[in-house]
N, C-alpha and C. Protein backbone atom coordinates (compact mmCIF):
# COMPACT_ATOMS: atom_id res chain seq x y z
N UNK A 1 150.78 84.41 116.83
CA UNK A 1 151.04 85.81 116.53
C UNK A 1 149.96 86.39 115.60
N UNK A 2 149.87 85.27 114.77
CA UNK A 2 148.56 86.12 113.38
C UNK A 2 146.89 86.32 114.50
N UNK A 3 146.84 85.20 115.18
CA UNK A 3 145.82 85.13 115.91
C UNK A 3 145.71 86.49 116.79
N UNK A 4 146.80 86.74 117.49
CA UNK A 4 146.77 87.75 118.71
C UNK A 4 146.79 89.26 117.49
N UNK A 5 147.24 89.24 116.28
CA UNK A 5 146.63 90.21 115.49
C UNK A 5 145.92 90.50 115.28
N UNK A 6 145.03 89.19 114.28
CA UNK A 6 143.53 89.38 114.40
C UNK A 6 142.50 89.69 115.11
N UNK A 7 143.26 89.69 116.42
CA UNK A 7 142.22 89.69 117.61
C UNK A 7 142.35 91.19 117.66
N UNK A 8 143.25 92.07 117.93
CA UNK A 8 143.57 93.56 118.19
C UNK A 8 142.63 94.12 116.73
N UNK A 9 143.33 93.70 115.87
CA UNK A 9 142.10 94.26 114.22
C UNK A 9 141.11 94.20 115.27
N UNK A 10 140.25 93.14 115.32
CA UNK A 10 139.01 93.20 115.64
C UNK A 10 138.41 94.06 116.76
N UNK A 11 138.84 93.76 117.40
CA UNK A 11 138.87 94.65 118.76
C UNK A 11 138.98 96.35 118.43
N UNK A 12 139.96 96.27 117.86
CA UNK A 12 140.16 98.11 117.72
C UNK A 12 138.51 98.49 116.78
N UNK A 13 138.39 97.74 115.40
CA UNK A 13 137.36 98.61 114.70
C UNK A 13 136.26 97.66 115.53
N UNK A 14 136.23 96.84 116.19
CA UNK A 14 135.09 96.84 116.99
C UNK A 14 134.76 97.89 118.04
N UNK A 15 135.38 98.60 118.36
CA UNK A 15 135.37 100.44 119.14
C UNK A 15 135.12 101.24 118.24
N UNK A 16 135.42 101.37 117.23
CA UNK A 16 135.28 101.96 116.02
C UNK A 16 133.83 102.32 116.12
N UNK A 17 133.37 101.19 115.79
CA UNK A 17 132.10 100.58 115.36
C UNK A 17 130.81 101.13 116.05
N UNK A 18 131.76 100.73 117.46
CA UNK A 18 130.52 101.02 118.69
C UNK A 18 130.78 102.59 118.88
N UNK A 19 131.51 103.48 118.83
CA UNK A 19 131.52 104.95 119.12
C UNK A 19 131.14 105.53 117.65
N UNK A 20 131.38 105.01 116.60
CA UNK A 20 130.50 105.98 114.99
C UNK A 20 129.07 105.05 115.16
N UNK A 21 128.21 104.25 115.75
CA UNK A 21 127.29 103.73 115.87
C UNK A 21 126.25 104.74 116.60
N UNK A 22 125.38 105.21 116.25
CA UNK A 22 124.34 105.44 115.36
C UNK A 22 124.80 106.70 114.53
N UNK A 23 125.51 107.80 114.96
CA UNK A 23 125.45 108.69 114.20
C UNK A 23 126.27 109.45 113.46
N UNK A 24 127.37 108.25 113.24
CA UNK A 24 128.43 109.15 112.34
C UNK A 24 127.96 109.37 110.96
N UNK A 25 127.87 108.24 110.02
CA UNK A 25 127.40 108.02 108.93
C UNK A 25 126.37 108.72 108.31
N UNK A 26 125.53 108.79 109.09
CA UNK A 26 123.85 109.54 108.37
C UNK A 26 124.43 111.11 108.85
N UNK A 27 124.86 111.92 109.96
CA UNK A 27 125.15 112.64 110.26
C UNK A 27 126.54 113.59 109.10
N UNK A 28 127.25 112.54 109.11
CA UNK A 28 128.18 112.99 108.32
C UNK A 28 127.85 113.25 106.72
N UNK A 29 126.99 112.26 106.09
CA UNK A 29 126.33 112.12 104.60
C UNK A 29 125.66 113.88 104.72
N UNK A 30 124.67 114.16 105.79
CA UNK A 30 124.22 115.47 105.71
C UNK A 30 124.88 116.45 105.91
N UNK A 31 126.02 116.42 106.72
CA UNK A 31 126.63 117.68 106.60
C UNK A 31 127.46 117.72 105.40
N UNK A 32 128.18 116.98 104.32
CA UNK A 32 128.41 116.98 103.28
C UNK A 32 127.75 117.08 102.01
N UNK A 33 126.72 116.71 102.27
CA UNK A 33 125.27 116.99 101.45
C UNK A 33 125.51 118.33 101.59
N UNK A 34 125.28 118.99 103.02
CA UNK A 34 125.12 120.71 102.93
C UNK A 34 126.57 121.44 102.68
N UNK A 35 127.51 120.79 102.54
CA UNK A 35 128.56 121.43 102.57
C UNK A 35 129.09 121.63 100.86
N UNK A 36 128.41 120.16 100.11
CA UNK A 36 128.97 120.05 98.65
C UNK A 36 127.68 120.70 98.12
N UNK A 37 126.65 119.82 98.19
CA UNK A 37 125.64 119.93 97.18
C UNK A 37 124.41 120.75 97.51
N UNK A 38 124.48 121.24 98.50
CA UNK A 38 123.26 121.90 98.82
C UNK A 38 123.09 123.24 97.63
N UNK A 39 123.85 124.22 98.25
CA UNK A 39 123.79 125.35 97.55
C UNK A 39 123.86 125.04 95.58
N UNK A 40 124.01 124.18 95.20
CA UNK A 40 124.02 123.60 94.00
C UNK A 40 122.48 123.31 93.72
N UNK A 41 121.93 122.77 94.28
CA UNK A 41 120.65 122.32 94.25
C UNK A 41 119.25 123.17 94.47
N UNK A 42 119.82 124.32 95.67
CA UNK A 42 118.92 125.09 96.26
C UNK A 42 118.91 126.32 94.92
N UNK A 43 119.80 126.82 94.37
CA UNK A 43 120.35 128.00 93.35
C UNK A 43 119.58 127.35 92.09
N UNK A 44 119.38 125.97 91.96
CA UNK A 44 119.16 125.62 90.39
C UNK A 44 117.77 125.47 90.92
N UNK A 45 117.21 125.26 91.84
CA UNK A 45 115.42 125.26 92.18
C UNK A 45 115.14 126.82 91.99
N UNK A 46 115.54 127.59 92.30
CA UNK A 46 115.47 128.90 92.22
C UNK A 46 115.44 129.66 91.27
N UNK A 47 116.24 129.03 90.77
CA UNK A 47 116.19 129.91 89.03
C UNK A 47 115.34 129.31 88.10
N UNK A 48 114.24 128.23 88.81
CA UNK A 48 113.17 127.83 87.96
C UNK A 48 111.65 128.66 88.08
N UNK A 49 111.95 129.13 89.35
CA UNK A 49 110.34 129.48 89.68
C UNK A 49 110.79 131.08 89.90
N UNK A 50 109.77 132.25 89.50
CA UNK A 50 109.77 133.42 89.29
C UNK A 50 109.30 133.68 90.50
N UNK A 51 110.16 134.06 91.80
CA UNK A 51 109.73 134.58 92.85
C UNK A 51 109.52 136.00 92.81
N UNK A 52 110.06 136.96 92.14
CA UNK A 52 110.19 138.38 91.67
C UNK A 52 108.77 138.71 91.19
N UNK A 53 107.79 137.74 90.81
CA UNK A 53 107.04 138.14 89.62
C UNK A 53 105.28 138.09 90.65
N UNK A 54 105.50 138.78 91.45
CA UNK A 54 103.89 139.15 92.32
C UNK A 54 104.17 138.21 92.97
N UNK A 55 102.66 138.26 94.06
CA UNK A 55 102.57 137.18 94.56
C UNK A 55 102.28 135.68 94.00
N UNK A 56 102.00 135.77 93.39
CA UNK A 56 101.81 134.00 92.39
C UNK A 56 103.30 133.29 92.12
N UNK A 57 104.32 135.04 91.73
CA UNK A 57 105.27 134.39 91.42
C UNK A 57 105.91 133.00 91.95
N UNK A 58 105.66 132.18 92.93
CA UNK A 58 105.83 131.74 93.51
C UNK A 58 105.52 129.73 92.26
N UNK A 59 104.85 129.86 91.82
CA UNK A 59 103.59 129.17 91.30
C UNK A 59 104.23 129.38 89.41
N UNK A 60 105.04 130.41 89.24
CA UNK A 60 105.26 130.83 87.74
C UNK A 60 106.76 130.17 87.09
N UNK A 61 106.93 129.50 86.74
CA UNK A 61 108.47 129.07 85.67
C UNK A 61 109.29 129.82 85.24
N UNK A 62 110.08 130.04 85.13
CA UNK A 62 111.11 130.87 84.36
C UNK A 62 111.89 130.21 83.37
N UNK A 63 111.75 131.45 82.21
CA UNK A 63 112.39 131.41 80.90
C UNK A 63 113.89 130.04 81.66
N UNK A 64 114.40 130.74 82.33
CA UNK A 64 115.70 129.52 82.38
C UNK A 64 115.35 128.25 82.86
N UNK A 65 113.92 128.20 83.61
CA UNK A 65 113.65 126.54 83.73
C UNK A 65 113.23 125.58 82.67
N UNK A 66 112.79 126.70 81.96
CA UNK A 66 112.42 125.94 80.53
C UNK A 66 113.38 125.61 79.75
N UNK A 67 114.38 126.45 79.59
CA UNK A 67 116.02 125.57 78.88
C UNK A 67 116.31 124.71 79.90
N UNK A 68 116.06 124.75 81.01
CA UNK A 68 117.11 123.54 81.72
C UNK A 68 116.24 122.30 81.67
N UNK A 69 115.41 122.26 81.62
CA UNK A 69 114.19 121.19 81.57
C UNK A 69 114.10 120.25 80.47
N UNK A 70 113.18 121.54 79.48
CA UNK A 70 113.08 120.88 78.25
C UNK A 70 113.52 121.63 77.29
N UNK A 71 114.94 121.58 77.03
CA UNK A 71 115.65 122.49 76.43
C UNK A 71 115.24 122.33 74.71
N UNK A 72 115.10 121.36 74.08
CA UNK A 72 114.83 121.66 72.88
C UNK A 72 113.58 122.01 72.48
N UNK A 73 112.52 121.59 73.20
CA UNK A 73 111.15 122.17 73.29
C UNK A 73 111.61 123.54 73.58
N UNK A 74 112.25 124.25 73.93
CA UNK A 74 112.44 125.73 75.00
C UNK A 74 112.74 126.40 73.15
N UNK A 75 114.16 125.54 72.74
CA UNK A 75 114.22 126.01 71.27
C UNK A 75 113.89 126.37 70.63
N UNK A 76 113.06 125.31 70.16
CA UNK A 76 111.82 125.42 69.22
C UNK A 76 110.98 126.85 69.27
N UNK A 77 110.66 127.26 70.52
CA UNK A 77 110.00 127.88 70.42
C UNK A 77 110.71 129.18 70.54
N UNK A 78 111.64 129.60 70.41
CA UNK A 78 112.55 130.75 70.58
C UNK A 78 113.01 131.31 72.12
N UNK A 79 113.21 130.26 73.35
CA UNK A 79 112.57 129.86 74.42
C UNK A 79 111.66 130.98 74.77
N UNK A 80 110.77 131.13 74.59
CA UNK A 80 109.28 132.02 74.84
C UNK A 80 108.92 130.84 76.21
N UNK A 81 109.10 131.29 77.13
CA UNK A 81 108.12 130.49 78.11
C UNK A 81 106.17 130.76 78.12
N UNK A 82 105.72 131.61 77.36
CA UNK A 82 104.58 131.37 77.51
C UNK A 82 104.14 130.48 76.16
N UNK A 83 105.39 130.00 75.50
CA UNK A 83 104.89 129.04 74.47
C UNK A 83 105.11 127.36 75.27
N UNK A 84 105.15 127.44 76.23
CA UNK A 84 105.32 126.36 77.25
C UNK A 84 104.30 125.49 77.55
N UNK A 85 103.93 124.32 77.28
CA UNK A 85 102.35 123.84 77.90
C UNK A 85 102.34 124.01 79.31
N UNK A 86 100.95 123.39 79.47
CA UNK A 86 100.43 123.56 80.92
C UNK A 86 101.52 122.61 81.62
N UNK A 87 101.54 121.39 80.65
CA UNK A 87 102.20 120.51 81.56
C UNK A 87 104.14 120.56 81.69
N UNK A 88 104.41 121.26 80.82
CA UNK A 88 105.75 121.84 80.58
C UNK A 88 105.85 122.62 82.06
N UNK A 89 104.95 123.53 81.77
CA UNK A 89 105.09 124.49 83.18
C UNK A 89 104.93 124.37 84.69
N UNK A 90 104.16 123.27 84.90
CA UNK A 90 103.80 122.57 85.95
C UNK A 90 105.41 121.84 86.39
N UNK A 91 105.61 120.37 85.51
CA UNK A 91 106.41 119.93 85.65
C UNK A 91 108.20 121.45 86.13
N UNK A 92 108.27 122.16 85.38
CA UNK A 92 109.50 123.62 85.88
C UNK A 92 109.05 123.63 87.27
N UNK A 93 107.72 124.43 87.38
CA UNK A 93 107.89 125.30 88.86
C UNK A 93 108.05 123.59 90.24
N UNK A 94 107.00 122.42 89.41
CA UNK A 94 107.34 121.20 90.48
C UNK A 94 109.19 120.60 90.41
N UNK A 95 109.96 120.62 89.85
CA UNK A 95 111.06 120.64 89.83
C UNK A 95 111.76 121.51 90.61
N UNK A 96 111.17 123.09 90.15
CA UNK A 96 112.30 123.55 91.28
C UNK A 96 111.84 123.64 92.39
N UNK A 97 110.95 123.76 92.97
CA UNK A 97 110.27 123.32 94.44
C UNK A 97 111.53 122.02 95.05
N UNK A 98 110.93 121.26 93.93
CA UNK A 98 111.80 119.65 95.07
C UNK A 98 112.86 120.22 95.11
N UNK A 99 113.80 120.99 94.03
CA UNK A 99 115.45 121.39 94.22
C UNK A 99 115.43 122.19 95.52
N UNK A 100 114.25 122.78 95.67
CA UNK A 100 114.58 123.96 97.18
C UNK A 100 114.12 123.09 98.48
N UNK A 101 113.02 122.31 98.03
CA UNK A 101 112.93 121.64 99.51
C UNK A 101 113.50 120.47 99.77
N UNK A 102 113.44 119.51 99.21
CA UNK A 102 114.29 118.03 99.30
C UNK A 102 115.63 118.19 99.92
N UNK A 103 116.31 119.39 99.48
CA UNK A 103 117.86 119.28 99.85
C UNK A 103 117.84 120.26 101.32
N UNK A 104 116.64 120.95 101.48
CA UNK A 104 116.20 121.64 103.07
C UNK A 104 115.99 120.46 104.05
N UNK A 105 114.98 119.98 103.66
CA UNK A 105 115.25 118.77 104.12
C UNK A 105 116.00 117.77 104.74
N UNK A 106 116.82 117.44 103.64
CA UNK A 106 118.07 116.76 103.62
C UNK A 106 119.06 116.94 104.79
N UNK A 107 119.18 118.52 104.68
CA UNK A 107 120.05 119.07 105.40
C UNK A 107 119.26 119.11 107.16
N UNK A 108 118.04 119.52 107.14
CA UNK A 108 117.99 119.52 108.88
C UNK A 108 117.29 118.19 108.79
N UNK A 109 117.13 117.32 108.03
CA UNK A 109 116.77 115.87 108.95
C UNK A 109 115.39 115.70 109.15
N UNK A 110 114.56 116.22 108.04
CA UNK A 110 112.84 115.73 108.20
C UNK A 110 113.02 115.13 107.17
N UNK A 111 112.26 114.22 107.57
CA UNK A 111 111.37 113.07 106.65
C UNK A 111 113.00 112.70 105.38
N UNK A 112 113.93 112.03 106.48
CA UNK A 112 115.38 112.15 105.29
C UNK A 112 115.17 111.05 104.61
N UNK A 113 114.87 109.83 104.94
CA UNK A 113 114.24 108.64 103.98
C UNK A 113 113.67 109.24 102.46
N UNK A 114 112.54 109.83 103.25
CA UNK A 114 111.80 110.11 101.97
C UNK A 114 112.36 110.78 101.21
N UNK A 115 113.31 111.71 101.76
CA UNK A 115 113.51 113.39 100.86
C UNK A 115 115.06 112.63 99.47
N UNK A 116 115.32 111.79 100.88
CA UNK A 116 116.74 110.84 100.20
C UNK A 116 116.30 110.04 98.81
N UNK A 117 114.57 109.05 98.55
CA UNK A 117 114.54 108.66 97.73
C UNK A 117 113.97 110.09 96.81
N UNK A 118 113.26 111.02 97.01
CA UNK A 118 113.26 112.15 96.56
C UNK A 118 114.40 112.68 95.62
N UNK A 119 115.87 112.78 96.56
CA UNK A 119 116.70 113.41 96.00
C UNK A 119 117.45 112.07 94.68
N UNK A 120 117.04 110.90 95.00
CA UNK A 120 117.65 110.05 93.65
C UNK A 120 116.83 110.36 92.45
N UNK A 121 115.75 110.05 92.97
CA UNK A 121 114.83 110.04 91.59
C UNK A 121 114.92 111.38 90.51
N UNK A 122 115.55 112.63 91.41
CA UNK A 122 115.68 114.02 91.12
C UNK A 122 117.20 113.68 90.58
N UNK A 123 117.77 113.32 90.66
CA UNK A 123 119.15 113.05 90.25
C UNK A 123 118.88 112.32 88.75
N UNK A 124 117.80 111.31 89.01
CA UNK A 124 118.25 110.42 88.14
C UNK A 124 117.32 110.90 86.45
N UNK A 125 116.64 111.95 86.59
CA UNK A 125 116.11 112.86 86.41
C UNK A 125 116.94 113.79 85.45
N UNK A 126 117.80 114.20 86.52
CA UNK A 126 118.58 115.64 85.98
C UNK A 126 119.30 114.91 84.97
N UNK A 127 119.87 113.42 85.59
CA UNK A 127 120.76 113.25 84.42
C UNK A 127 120.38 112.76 83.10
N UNK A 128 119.18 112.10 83.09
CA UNK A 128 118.95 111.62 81.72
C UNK A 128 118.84 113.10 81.29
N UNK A 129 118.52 113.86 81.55
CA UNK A 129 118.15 115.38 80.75
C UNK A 129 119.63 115.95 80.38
N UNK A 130 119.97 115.81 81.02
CA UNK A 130 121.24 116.47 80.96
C UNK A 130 122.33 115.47 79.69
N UNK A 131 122.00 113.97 79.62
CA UNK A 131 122.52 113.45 78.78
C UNK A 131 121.28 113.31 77.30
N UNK A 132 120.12 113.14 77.24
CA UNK A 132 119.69 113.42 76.14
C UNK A 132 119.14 114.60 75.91
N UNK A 133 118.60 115.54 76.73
CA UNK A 133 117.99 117.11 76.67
C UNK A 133 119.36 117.67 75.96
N UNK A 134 120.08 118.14 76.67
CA UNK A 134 121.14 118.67 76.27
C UNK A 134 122.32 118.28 75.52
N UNK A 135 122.19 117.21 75.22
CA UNK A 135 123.19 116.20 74.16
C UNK A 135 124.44 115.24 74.38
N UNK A 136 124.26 115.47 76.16
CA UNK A 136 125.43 114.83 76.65
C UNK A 136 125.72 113.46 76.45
N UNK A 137 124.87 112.74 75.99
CA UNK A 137 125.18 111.52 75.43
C UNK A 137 126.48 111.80 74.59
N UNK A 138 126.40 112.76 73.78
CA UNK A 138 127.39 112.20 72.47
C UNK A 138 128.42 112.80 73.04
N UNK A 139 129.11 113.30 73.99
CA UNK A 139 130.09 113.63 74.90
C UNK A 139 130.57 112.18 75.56
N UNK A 140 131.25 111.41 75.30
CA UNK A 140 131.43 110.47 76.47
C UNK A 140 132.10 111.36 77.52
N UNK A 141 133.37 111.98 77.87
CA UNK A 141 133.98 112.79 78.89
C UNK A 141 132.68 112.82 79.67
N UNK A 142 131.36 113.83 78.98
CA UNK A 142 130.43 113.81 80.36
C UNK A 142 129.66 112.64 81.10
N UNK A 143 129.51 111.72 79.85
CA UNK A 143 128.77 110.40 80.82
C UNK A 143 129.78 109.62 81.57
N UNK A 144 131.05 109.43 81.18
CA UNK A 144 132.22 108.85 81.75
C UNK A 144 132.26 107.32 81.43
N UNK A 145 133.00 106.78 81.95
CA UNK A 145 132.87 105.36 82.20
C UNK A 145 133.26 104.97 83.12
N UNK A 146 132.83 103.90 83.99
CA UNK A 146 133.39 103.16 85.03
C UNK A 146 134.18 102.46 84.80
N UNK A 147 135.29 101.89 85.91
CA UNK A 147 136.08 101.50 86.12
C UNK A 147 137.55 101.23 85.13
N UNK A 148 137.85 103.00 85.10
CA UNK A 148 138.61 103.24 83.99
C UNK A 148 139.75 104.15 85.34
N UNK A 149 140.47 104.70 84.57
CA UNK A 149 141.46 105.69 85.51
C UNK A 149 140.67 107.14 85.54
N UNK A 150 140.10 107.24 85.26
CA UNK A 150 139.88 108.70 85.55
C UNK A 150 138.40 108.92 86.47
N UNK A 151 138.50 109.67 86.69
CA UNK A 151 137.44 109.93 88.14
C UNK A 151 136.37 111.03 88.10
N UNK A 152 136.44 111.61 86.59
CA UNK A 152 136.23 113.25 86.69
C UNK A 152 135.01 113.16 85.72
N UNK A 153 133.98 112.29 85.34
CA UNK A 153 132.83 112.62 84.52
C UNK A 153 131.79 113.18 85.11
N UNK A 154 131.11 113.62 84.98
CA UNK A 154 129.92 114.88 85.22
C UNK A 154 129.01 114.08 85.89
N UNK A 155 129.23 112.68 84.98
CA UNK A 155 127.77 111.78 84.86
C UNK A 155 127.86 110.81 85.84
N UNK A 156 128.43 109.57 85.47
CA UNK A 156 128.43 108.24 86.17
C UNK A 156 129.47 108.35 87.46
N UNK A 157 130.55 109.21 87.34
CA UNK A 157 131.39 109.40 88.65
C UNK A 157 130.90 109.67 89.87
N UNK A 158 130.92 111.35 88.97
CA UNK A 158 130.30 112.28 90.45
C UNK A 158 129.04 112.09 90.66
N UNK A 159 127.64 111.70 89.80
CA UNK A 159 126.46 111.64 90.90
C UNK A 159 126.38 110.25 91.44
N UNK A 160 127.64 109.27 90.99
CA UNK A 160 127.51 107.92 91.69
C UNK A 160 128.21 108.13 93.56
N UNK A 161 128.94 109.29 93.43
CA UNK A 161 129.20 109.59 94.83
C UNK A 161 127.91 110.66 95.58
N UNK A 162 127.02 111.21 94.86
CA UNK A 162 125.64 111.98 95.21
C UNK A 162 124.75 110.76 95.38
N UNK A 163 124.53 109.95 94.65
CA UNK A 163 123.90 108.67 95.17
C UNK A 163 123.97 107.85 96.18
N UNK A 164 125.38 107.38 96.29
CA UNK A 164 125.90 106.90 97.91
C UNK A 164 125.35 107.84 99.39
N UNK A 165 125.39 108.86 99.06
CA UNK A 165 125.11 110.13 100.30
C UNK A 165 123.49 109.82 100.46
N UNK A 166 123.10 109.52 99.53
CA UNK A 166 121.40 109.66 99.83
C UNK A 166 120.99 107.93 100.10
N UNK A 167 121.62 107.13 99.43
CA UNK A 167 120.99 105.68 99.91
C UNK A 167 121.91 105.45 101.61
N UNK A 168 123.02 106.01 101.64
CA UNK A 168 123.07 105.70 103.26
C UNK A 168 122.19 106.87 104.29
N UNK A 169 121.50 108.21 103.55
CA UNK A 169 120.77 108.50 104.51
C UNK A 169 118.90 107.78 104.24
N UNK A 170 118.75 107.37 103.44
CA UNK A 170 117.69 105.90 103.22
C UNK A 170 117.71 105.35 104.28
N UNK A 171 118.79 104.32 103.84
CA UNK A 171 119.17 103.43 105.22
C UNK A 171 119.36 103.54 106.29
N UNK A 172 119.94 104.57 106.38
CA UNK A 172 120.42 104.87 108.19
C UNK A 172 119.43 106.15 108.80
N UNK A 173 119.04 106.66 107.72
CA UNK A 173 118.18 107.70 108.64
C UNK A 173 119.13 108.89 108.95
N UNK A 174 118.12 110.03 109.71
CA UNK A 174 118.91 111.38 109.69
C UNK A 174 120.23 111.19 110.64
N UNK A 175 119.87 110.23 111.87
CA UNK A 175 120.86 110.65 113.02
C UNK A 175 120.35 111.11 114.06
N UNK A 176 121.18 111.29 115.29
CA UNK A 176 120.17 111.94 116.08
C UNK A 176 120.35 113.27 116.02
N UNK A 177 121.21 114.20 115.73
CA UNK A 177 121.03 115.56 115.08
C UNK A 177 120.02 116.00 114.64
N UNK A 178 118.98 115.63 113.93
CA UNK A 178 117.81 116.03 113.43
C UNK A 178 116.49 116.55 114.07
N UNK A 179 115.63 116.85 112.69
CA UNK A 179 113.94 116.37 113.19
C UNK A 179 113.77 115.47 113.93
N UNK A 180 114.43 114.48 112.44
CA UNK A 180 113.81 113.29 112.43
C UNK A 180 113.87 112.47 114.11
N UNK A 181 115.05 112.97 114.57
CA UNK A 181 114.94 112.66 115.84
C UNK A 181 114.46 112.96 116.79
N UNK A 182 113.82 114.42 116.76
CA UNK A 182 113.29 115.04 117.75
C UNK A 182 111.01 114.49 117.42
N UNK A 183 111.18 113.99 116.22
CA UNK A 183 110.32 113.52 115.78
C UNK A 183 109.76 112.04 116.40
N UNK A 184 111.20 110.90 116.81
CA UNK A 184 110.95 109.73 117.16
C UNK A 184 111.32 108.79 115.78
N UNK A 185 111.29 109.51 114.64
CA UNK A 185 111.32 109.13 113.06
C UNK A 185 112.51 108.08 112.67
N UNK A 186 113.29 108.58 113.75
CA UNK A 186 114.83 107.26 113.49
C UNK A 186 114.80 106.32 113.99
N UNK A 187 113.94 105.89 115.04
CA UNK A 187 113.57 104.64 115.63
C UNK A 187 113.30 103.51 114.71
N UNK A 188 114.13 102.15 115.03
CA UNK A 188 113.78 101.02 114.20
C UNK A 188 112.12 100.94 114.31
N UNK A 189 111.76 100.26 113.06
CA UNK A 189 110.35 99.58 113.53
C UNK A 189 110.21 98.70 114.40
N UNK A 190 109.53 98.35 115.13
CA UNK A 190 109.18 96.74 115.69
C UNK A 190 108.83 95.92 114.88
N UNK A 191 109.28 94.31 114.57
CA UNK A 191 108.61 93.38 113.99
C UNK A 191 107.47 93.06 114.61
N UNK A 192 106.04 93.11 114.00
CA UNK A 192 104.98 91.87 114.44
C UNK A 192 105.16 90.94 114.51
């Protein structure tokens, strides 16, 4: 009886398996990507770079990328963004770029590997800033802790479920929904 169980388990998520095989997973990570975090990501790239401000604007930082960035440097200086270095300012307008394209990306399926280790390193990024820029260290509530009852920290919870979304589109690739597919880009490699 346990046998003729085990066998049906297997059997059933072995169908499972073979009908979400290739494109539930990577497919599904992106449309939740665009459904949770996109507009989160695309709005905070935006409010770094001065599109309003001529044509260059494009190329220019804004007063609010400089608090979100390097907020006590922004302080210091009464946040005056033209008291900003070169490399202060560079680093804003290259930040919010990746926030507008990485998660464009993300969402229609070019180059999702890349844009995916893109979007960690940008994560992992926001958060040290966000825990020493802005002081969230001395908040535990925002850094949280693992494997406690509660589920709701800013920090280690929720971008540990933003992390999962981007290392299974790493791994698995866009899907065939994509570029990347219309590209050839999801194809395994061949071993030599």
């Amino acid at each position: 009886m346990i046998n003729q169980l085990m066998s049906l388990y297997k059997s059933i998520f072995a169908g499972v398996e073979r009908l979400a095989e290739p494109w539930l997973l990577p497919t599904l990570s992106r449309f939740v990507f665009a459904a949770v975090l996109f507009y989160y990501f695309y709005q905070s790239g935006v409010s770094k770079v001065d599109f309003g401000n001529g044509i260059f604007g494009f190329l220019k930082p804004t007063d609010g990328g400089f608090v979100q960035i390097f907020p006590k440097a922004a302080e210091a200086v009464f946040y005056d963004i033209t008291q900003a270095s070169f490399f202060q300012k560079l680093v804003i307008v290259g930040g919010g770029w990746a926030e507008i394209l990485l998660p464009i990306m993300v969402v229609i399926g070019l180059l999702t590997r890349l844009a995916g280790v893109g979007m960690i390193g940008f994560v992992v990024v926001q958060s040290l800033t966000d825990l020493y820029g802005h002081g969230g260290i001395a908040h535990k509530e925002t850094l949280g802790v693992w494997f406690d009852q509660f589920s709701n920290s800013a920090i280690l919870d929720q971008r540990a479920f933003w992390m999962l979304l981007f290392v299974v589109l790493i791994v698995r690739g866009a899907g065939p929904i994509s570029v990347d597919a219309l590209l050839g880009l999801n194809k395994k490699p061949v071993a030599a």
